[in-house]
PDB file of N, CA and C in Angstrom:
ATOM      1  N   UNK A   1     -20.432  26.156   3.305  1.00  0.00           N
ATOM      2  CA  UNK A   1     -19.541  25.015   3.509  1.00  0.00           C
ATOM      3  C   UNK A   1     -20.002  23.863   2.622  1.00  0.00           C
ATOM      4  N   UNK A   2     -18.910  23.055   2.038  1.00  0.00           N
ATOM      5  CA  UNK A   2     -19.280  22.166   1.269  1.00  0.00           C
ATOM      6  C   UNK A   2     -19.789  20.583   1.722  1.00  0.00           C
ATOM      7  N   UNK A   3     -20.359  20.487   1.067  1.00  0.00           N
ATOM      8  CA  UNK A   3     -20.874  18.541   2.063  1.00  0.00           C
ATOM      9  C   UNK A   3     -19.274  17.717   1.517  1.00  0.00           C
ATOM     10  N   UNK A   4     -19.539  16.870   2.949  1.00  0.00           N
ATOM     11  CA  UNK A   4     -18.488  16.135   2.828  1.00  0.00           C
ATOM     12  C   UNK A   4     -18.753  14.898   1.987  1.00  0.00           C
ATOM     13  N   UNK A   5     -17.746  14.654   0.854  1.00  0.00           N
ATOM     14  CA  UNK A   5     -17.870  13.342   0.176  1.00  0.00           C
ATOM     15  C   UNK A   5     -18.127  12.002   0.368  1.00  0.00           C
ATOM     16  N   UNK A   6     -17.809  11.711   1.739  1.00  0.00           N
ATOM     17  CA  UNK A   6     -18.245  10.434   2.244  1.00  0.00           C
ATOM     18  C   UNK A   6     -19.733  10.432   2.513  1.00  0.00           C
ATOM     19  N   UNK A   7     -20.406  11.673   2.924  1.00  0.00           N
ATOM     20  CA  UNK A   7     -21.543  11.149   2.818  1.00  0.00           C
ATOM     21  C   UNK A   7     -22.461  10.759   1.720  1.00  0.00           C
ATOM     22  N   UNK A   8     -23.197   9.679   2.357  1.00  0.00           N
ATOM     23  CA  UNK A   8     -23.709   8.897   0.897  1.00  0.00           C
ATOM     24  C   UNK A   8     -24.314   9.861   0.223  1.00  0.00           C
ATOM     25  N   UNK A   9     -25.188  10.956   0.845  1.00  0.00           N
ATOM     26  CA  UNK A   9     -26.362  11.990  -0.468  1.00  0.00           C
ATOM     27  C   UNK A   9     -24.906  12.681  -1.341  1.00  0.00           C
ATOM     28  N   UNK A  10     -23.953  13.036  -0.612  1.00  0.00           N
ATOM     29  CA  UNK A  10     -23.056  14.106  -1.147  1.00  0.00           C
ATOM     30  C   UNK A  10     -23.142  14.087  -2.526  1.00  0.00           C
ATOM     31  N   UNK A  11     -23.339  14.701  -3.498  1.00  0.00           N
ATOM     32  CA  UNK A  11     -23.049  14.736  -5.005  1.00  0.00           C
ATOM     33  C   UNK A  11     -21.657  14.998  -5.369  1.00  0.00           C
ATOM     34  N   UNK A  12     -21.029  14.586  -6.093  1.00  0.00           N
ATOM     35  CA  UNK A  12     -19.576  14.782  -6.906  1.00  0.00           C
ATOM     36  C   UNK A  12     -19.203  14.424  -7.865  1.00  0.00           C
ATOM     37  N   UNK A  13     -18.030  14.184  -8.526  1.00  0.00           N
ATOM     38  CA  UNK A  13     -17.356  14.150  -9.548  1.00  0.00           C
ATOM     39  C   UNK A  13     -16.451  12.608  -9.012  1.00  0.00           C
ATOM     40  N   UNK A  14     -16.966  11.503  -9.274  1.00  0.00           N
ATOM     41  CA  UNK A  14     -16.033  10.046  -9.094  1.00  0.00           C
ATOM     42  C   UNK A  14     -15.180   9.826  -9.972  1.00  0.00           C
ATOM     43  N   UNK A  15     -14.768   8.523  -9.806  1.00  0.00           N
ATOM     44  CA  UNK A  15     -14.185   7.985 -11.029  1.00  0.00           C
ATOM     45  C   UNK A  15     -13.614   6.543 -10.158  1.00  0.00           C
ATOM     46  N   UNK A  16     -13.459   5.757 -10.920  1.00  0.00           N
ATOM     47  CA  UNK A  16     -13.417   3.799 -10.437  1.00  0.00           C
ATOM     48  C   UNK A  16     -12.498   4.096 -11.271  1.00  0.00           C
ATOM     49  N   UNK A  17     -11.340   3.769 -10.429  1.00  0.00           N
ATOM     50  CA  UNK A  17     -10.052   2.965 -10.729  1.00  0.00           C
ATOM     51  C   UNK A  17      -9.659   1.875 -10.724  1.00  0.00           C
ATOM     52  N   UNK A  18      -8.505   1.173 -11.605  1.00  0.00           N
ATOM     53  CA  UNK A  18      -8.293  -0.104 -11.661  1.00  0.00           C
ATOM     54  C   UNK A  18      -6.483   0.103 -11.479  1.00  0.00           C
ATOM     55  N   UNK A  19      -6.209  -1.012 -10.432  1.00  0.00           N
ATOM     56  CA  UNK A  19      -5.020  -0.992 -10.245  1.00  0.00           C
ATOM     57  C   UNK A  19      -4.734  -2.796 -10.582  1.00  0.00           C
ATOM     58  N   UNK A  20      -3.131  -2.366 -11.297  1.00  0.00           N
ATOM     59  CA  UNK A  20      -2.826  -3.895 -12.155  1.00  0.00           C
ATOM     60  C   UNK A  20      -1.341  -3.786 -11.497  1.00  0.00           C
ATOM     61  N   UNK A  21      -0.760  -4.946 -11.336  1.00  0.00           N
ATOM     62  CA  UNK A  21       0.845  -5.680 -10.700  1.00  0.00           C
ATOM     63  C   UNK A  21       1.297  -6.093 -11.662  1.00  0.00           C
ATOM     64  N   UNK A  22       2.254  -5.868 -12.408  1.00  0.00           N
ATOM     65  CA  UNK A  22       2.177  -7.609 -12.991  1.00  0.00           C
ATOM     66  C   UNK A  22       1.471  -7.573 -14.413  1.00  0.00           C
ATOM     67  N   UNK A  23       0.428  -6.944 -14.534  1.00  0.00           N
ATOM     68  CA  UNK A  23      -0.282  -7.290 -15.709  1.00  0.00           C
ATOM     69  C   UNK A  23      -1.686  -7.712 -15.140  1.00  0.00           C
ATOM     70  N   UNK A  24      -2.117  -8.229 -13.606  1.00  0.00           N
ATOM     71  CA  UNK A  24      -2.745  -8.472 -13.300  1.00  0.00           C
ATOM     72  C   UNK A  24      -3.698  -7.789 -12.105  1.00  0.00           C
ATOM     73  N   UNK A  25      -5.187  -8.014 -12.507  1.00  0.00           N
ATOM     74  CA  UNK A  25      -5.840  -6.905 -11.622  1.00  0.00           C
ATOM     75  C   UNK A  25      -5.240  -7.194 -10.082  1.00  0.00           C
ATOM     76  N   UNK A  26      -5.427  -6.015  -9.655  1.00  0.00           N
ATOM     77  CA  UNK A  26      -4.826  -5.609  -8.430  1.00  0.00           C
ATOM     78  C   UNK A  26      -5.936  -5.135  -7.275  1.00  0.00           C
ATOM     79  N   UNK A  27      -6.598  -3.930  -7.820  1.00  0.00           N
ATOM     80  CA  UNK A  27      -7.500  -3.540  -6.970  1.00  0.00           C
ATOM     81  C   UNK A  27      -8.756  -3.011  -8.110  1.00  0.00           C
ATOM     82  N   UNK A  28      -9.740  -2.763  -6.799  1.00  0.00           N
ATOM     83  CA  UNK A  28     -10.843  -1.877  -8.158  1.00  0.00           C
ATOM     84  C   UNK A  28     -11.216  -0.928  -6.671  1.00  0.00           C
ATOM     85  N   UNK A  29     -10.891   0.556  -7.739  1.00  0.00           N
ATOM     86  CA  UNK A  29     -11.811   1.602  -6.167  1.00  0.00           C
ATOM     87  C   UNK A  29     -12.115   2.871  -6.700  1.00  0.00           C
ATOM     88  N   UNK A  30     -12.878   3.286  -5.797  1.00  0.00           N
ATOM     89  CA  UNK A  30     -13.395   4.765  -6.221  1.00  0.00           C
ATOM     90  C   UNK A  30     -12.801   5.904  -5.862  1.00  0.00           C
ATOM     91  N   UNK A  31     -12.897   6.778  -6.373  1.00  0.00           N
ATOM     92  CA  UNK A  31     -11.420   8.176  -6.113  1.00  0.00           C
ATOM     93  C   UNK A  31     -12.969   9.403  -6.575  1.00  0.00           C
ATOM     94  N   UNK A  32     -12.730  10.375  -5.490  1.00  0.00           N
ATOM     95  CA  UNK A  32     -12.811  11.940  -5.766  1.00  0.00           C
ATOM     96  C   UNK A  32     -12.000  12.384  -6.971  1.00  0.00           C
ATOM     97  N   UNK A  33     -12.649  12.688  -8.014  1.00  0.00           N
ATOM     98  CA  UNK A  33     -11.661  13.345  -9.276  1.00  0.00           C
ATOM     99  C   UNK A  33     -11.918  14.558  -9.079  1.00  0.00           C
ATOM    100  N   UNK A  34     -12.386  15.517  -7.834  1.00  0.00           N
ATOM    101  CA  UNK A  34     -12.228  16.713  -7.577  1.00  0.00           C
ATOM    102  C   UNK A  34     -11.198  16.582  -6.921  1.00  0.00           C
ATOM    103  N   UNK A  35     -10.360  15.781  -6.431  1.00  0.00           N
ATOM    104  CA  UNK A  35      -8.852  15.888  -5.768  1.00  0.00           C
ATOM    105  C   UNK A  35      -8.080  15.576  -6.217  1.00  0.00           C
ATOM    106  N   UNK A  36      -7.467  16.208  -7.072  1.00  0.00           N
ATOM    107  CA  UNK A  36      -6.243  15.441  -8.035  1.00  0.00           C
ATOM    108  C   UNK A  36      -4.596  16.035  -7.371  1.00  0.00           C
ATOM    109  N   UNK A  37      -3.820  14.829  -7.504  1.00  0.00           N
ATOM    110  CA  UNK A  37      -2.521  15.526  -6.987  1.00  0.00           C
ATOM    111  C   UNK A  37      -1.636  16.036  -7.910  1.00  0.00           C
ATOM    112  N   UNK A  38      -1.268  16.959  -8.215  1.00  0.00           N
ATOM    113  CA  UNK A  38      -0.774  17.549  -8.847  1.00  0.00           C
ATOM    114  C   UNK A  38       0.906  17.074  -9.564  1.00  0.00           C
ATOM    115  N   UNK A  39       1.556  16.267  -8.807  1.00  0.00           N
ATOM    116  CA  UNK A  39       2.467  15.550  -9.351  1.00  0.00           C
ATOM    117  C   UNK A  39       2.165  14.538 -10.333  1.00  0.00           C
ATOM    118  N   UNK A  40       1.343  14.068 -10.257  1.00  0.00           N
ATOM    119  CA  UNK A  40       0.674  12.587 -10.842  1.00  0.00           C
ATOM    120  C   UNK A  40      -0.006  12.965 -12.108  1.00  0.00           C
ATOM    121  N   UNK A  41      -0.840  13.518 -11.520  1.00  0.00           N
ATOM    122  CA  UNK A  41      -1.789  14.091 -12.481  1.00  0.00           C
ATOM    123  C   UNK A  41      -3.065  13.261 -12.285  1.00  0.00           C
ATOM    124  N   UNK A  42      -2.915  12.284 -11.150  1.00  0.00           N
ATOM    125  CA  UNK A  42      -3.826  11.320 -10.923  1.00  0.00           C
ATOM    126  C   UNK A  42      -4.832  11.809 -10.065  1.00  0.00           C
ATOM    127  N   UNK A  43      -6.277  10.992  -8.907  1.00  0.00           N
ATOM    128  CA  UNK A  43      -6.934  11.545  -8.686  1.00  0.00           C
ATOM    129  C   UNK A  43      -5.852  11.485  -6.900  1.00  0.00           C
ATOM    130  N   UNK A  44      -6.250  12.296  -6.239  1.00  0.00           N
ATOM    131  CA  UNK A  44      -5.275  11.919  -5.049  1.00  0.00           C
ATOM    132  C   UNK A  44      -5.271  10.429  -4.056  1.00  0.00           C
ATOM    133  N   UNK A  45      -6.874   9.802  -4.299  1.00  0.00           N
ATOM    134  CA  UNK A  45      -6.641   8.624  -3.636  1.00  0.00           C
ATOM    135  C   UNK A  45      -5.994   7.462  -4.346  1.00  0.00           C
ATOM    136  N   UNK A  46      -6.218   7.733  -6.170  1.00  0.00           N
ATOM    137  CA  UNK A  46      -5.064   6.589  -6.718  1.00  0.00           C
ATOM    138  C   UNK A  46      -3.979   6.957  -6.282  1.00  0.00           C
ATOM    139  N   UNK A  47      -3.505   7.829  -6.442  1.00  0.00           N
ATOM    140  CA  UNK A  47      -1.980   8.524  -6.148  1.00  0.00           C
ATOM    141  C   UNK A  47      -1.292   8.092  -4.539  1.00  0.00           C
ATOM    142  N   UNK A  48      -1.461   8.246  -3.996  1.00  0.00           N
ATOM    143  CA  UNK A  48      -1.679   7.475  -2.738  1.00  0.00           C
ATOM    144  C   UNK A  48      -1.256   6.241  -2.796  1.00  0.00           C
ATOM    145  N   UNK A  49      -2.198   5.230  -3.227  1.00  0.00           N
ATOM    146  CA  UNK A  49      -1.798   3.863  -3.517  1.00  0.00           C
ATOM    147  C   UNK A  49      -1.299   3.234  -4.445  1.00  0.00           C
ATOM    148  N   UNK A  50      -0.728   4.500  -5.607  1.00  0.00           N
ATOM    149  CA  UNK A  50       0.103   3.747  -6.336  1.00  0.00           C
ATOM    150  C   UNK A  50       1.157   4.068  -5.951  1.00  0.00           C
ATOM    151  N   UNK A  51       1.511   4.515  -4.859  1.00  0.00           N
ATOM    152  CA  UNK A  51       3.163   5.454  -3.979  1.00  0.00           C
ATOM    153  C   UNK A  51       3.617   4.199  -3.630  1.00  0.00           C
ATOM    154  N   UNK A  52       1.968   4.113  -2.589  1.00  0.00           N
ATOM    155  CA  UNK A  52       2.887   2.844  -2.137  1.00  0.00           C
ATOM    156  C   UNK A  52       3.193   1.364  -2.806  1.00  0.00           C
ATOM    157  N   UNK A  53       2.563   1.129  -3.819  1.00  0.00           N
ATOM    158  CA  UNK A  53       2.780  -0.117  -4.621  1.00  0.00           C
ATOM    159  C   UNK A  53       3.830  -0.174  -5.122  1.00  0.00           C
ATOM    160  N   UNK A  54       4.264   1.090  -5.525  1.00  0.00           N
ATOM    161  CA  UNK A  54       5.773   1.381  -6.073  1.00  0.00           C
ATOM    162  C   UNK A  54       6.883   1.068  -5.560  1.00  0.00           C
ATOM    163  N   UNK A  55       6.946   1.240  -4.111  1.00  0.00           N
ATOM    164  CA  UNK A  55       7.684   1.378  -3.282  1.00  0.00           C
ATOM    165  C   UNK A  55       8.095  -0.083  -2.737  1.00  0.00           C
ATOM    166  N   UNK A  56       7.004  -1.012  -3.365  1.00  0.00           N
ATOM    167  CA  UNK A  56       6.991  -2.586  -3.238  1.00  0.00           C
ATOM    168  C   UNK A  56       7.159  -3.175  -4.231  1.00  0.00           C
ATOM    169  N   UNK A  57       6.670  -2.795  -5.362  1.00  0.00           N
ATOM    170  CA  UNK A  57       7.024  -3.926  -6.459  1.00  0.00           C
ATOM    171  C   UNK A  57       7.642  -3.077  -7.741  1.00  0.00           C
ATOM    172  N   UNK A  58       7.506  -2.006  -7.284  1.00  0.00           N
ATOM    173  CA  UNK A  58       8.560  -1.173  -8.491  1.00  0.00           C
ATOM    174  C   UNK A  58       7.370  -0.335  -9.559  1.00  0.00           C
ATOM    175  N   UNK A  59       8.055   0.712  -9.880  1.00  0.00           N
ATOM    176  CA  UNK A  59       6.743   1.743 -10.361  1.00  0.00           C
ATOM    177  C   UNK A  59       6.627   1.325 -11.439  1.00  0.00           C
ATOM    178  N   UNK A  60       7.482   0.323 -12.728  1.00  0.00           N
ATOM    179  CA  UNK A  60       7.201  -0.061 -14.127  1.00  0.00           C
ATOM    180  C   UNK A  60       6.613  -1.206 -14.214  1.00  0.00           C
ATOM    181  N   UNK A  61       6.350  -2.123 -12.654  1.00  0.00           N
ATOM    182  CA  UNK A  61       5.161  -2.931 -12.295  1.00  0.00           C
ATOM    183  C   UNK A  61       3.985  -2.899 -12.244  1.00  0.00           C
ATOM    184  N   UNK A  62       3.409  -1.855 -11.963  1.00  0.00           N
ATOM    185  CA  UNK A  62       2.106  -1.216 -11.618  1.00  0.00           C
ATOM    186  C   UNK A  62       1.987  -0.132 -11.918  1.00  0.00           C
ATOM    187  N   UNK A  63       0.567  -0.262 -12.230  1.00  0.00           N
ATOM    188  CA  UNK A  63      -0.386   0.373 -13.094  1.00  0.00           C
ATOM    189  C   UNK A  63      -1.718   1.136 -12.536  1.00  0.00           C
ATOM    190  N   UNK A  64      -1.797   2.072 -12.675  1.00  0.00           N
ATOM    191  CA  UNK A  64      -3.312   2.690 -12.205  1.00  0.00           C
ATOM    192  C   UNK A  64      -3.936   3.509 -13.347  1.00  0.00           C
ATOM    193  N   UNK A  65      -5.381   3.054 -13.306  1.00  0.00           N
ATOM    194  CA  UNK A  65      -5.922   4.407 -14.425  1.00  0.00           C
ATOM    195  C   UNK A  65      -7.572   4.515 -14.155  1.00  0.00           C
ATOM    196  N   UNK A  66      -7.878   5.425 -14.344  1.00  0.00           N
ATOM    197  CA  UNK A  66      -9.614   5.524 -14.073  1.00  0.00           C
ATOM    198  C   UNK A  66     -10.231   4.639 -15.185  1.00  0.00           C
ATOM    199  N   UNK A  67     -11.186   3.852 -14.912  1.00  0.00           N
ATOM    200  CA  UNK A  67     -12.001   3.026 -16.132  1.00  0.00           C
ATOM    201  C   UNK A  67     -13.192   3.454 -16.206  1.00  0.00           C
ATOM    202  N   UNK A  68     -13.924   4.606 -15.558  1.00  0.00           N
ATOM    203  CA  UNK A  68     -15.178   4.810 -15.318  1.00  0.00           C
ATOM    204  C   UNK A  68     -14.987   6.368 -14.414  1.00  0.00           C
ATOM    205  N   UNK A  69     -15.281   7.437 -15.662  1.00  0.00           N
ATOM    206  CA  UNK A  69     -15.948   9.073 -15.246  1.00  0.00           C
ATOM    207  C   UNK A  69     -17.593   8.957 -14.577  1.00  0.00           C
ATOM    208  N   UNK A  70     -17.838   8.947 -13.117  1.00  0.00           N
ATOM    209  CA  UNK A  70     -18.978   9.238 -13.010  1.00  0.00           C
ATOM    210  C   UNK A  70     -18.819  11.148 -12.287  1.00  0.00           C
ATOM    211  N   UNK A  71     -20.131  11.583 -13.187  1.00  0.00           N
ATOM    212  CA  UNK A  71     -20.085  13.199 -12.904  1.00  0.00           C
ATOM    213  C   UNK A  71     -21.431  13.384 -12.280  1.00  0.00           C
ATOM    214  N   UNK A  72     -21.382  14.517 -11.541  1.00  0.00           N
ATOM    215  CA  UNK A  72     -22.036  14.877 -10.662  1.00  0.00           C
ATOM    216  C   UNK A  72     -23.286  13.991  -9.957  1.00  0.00           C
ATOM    217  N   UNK A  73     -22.861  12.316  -9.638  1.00  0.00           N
ATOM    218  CA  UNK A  73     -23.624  11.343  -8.646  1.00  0.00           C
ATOM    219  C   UNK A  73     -23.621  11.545  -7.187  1.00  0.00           C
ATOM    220  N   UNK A  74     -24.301  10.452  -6.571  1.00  0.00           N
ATOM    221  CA  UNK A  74     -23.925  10.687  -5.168  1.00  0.00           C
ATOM    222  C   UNK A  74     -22.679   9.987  -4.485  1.00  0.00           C
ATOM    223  N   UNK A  75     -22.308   9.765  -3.553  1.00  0.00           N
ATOM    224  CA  UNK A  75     -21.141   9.231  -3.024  1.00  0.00           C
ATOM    225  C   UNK A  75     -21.789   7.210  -2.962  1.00  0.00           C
ATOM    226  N   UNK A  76     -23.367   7.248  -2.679  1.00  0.00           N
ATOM    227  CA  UNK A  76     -23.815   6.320  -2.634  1.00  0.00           C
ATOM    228  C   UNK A  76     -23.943   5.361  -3.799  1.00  0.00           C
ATOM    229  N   UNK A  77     -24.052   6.512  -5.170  1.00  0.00           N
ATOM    230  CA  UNK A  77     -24.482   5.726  -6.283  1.00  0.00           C
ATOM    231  C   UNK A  77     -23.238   5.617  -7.243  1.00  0.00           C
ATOM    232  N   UNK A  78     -22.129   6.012  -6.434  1.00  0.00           N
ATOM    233  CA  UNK A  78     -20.038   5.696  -7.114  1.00  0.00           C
ATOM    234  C   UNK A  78     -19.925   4.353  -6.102  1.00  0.00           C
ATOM    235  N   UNK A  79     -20.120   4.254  -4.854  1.00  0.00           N
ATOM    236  CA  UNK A  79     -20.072   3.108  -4.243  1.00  0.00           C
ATOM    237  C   UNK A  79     -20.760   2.046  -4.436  1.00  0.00           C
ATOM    238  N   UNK A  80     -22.030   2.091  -5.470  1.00  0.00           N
ATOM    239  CA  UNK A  80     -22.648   0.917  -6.018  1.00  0.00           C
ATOM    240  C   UNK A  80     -22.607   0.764  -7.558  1.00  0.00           C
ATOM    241  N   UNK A  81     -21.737   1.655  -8.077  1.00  0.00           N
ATOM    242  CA  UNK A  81     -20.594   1.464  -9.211  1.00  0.00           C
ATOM    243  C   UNK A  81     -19.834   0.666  -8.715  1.00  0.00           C
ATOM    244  N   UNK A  82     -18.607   0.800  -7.695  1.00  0.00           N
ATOM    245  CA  UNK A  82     -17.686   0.508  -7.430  1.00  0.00           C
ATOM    246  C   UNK A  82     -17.902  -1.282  -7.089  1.00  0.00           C
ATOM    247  N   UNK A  83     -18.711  -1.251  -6.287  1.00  0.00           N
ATOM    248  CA  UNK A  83     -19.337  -3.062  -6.189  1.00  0.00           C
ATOM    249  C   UNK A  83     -19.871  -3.343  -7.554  1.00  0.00           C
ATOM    250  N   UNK A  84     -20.304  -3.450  -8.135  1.00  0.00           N
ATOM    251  CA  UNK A  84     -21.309  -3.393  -9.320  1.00  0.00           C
ATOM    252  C   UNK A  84     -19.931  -4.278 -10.139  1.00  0.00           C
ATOM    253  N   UNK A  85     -18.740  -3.515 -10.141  1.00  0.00           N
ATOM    254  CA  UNK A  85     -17.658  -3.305 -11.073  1.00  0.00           C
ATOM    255  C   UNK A  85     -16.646  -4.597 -10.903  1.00  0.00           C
ATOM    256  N   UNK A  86     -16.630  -4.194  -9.124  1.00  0.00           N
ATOM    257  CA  UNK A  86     -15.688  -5.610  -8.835  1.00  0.00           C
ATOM    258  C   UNK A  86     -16.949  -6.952  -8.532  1.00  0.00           C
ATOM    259  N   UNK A  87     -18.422  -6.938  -8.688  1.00  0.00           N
ATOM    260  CA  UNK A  87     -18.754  -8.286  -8.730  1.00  0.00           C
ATOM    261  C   UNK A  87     -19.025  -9.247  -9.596  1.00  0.00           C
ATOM    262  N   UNK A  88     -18.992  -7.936 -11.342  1.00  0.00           N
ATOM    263  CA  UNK A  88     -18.974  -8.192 -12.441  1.00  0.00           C
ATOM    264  C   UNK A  88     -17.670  -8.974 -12.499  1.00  0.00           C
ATOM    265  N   UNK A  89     -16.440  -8.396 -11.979  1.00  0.00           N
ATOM    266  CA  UNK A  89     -14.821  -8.892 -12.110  1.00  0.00           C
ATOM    267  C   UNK A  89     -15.155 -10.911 -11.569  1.00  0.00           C
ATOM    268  N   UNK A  90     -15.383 -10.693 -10.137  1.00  0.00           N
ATOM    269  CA  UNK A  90     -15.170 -11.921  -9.501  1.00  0.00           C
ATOM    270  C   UNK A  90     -15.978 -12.675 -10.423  1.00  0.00           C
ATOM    271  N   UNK A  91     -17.436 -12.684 -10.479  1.00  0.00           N
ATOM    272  CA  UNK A  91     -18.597 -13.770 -11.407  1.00  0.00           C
ATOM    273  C   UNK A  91     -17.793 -13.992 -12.732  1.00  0.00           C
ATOM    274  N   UNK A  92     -16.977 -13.402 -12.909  1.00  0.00           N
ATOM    275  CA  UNK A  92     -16.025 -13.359 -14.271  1.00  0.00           C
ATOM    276  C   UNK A  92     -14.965 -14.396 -14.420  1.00  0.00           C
ATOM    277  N   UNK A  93     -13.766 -14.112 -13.347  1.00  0.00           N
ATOM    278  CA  UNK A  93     -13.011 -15.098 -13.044  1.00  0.00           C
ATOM    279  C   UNK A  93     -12.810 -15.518 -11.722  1.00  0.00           C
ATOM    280  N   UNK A  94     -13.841 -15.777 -10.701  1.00  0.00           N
ATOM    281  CA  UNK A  94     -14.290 -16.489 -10.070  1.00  0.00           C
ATOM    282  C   UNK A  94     -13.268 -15.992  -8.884  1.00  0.00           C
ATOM    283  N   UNK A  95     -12.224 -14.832  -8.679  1.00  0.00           N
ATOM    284  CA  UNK A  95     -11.522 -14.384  -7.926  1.00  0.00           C
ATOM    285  C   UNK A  95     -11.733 -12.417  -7.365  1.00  0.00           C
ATOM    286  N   UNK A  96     -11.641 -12.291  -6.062  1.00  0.00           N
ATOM    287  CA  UNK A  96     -11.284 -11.511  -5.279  1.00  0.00           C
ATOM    288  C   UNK A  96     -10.100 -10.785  -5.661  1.00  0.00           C
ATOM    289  N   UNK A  97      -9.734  -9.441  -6.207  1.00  0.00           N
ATOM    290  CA  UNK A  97      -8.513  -9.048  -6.666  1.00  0.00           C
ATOM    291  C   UNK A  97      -8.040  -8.975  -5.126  1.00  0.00           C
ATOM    292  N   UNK A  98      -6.306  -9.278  -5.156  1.00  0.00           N
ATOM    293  CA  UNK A  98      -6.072  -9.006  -3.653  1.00  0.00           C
ATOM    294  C   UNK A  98      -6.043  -8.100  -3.002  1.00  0.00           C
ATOM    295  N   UNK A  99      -5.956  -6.732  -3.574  1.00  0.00           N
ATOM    296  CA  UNK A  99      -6.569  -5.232  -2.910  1.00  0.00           C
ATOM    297  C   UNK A  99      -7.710  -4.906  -2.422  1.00  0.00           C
ATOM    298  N   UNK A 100      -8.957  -6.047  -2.703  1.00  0.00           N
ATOM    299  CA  UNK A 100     -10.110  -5.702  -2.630  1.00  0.00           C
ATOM    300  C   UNK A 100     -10.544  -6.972  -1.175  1.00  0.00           C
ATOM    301  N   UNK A 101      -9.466  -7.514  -0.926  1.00  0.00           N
ATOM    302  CA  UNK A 101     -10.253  -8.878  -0.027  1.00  0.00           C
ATOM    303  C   UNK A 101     -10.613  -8.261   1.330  1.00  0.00           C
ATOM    304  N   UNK A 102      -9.764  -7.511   1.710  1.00  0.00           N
ATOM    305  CA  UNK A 102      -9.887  -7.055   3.418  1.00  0.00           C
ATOM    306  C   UNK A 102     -11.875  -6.468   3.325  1.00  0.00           C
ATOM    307  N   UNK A 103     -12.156  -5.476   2.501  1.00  0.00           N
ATOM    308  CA  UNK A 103     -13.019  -4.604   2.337  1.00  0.00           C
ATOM    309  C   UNK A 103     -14.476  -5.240   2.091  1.00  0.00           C
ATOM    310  N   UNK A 104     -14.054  -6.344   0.864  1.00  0.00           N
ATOM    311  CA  UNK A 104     -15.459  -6.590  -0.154  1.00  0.00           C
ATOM    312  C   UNK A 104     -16.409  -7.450   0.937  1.00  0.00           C
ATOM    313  N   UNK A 105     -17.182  -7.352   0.483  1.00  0.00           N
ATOM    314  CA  UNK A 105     -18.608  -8.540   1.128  1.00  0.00           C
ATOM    315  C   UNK A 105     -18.732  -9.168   0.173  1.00  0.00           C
ATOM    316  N   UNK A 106     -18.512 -10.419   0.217  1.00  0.00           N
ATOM    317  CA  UNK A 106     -18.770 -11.106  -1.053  1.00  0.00           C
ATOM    318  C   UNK A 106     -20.576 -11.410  -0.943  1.00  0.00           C
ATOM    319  N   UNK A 107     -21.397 -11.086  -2.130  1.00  0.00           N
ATOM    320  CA  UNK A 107     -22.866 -10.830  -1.537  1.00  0.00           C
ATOM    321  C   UNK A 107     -23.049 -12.350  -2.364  1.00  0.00           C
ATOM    322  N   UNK A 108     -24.243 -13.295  -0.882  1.00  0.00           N
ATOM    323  CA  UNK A 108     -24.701 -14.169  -1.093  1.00  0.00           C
ATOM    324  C   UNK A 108     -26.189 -14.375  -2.029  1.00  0.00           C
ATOM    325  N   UNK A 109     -25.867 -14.816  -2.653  1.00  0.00           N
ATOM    326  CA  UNK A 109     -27.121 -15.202  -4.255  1.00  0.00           C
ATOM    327  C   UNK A 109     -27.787 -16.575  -3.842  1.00  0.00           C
TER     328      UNK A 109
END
């Protein structure tokens, strides 16, 4: 039986996605690129949330694409990609993409 991906040791195949509205960042997240949906061609958790973005602001609005292949890491060390990625974003332009506010910890320095 295979280890499940959420756990942090699990090893896999990631990838950090960037989702844009508008022209403007949207979200930043990490996707299993061992699950790809086959309509899309995407990984299945972008695919997912670009259904539903579509379904709100129109599919020639938004944008999804992987910005970052991580191969065979742990689930722990794609999730400190994934922060790494969006705290580089915020220290950048000083904003929270709005996909990311419910989730992030903004970490105190």
């Amino acid at each position: 039986m295979s280890e499940h991906k959420n756990k942090n040791e699990a090893k896999g195949n990631f990838g950090i996605y960037q989702i844009t509205i508008f022209g403007r960042i949207f979200k930043f997240g990490k996707a299993d690129l061992d699950r790809v949906t086959q309509t899309s061609g995407f990984p299945t958790r972008l695919h997912q949330q670009l259904r539903k973005l579509f379904a709100v602001f129109g599919e020639k609005n938004v944008d999804g694409s992987i910005i970052l292949r991580l191969l065979g890491i742990t689930t722990k060390q794609a999730k400190k990609m994934e922060s790494d990625i969006l705290d580089g974003h915020i220290e950048q332009t000083g904003e929270i993409p709005e996909g990311n506010k419910k989730s992030h910890k903004n970490k105190k320095k």
